[in-house]
Protein backbone atom coordinates (compact mmCIF):
# COMPACT_ATOMS: atom_id res chain seq x y z
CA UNK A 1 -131.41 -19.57 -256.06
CA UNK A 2 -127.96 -20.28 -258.03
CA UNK A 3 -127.95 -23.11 -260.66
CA UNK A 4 -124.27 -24.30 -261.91
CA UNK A 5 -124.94 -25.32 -265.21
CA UNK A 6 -123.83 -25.46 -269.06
CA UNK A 7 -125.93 -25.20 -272.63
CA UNK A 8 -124.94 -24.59 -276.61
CA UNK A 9 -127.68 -22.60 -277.88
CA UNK A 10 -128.65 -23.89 -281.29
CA UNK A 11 -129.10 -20.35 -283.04
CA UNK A 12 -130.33 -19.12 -286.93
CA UNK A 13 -127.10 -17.40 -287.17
CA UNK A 14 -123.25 -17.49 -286.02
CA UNK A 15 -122.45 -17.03 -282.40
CA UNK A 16 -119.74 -18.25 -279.85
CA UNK A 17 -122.81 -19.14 -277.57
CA UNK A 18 -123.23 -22.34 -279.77
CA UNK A 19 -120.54 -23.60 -278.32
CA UNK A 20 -120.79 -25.66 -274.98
CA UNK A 21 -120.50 -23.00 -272.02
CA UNK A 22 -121.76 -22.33 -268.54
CA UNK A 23 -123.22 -19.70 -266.47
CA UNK A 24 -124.00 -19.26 -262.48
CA UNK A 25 -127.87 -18.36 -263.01
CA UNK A 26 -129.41 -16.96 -260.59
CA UNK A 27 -133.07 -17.87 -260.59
CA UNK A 28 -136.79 -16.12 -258.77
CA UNK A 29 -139.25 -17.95 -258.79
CA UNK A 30 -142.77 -16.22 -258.15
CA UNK A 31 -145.91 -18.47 -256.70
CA UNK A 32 -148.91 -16.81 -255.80
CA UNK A 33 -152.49 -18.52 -254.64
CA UNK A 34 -155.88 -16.89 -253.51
CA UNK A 35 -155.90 -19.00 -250.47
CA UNK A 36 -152.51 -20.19 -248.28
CA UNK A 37 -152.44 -24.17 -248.12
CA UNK A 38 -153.18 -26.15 -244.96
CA UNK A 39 -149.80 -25.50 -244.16
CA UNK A 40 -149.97 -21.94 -244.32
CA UNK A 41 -147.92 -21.74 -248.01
CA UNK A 42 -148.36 -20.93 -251.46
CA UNK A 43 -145.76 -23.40 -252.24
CA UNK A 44 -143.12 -24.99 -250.24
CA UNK A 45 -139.85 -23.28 -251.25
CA UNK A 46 -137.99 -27.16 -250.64
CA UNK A 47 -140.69 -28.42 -253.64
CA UNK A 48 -139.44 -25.51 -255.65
CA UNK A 49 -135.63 -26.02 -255.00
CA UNK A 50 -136.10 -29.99 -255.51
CA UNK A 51 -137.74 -29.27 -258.56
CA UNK A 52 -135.12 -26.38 -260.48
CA UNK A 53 -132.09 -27.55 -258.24
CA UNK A 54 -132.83 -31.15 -258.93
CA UNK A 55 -132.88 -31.05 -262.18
CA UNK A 56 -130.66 -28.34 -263.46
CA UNK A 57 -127.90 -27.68 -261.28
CA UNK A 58 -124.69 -29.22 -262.24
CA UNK A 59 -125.82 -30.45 -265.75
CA UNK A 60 -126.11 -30.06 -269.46
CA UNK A 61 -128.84 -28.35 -270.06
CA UNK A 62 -129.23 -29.30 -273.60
CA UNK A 63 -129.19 -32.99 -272.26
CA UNK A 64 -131.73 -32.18 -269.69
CA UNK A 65 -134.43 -29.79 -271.27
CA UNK A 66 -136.05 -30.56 -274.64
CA UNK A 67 -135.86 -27.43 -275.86
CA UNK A 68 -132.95 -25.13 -277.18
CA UNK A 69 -132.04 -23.68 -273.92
CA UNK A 70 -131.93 -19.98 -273.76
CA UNK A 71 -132.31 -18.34 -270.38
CA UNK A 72 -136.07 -17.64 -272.07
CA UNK A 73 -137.03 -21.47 -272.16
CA UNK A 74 -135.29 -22.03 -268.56
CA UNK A 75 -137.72 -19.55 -267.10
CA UNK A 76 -140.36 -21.03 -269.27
CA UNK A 77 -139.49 -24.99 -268.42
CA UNK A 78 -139.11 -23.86 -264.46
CA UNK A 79 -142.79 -21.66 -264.48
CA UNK A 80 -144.37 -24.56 -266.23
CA UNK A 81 -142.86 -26.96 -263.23
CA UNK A 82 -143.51 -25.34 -260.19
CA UNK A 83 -146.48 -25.58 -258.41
CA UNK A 84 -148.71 -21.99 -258.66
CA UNK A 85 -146.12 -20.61 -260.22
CA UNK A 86 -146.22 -17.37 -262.51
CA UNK A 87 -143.16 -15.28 -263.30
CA UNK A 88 -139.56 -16.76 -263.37
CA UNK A 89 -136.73 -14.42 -263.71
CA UNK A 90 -133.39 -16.24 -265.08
CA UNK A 91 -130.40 -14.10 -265.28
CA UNK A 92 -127.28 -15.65 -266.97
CA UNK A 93 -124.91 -12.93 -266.06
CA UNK A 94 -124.61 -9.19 -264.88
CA UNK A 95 -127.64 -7.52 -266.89
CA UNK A 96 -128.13 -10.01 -269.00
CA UNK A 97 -131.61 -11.34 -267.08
CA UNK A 98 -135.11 -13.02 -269.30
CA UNK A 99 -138.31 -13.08 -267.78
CA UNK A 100 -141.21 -15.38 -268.35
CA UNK A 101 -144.92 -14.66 -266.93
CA UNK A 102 -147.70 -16.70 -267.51
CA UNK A 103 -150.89 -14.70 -268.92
């Protein structure tokens, strides 16, 4: 999916990603489950989208997450969020894409 969004990264050194900027991420979300629901779904994609869309399109990130938010702790906040959920790939531009599994 595509999240319109903004974030300063608070950083240990200099960088013009401090300042307030915005990206088109493009965000996968991976579910998996041993067994499909009564439904016949891991996880309904709508729950997903309410859940990252909802909350992160069209916002501040740094007003929205608690953490500094690096594509790292997007994928991280979103895994974390989503029902069965364990990968989410974030990428904030052309090859520049962070990816968070759970163990």
């Amino acid at each position: 999916m595509e999240v319109s969004a903004a974030h300063a990264l608070k950083l240990s050194y200099p960088s013009k990603c401090e300042r307030l900027h915005g990206h088109n991420w493009i965000i996968t979300v991976y579910c998996r489950a041993e067994r499909l629901n009564a439904d016949g779904m891991v996880t309904d994609f709508s729950h997903i989208k309410d859940t990252v869309m909802g909350t992160l399109d069209h916002q501040n990130l740094n007003d929205v997450l608690s953490c500094n938010p690096t594509a790292e702790n997007i994928a991280r906040w979103i895994c974390e969020r989503v029902e069965n959920c364990y990968k989410v790939e974030v990428c904030e531009s052309e090859g520049n894409t962070a990816v968070y599994e759970k163990d």
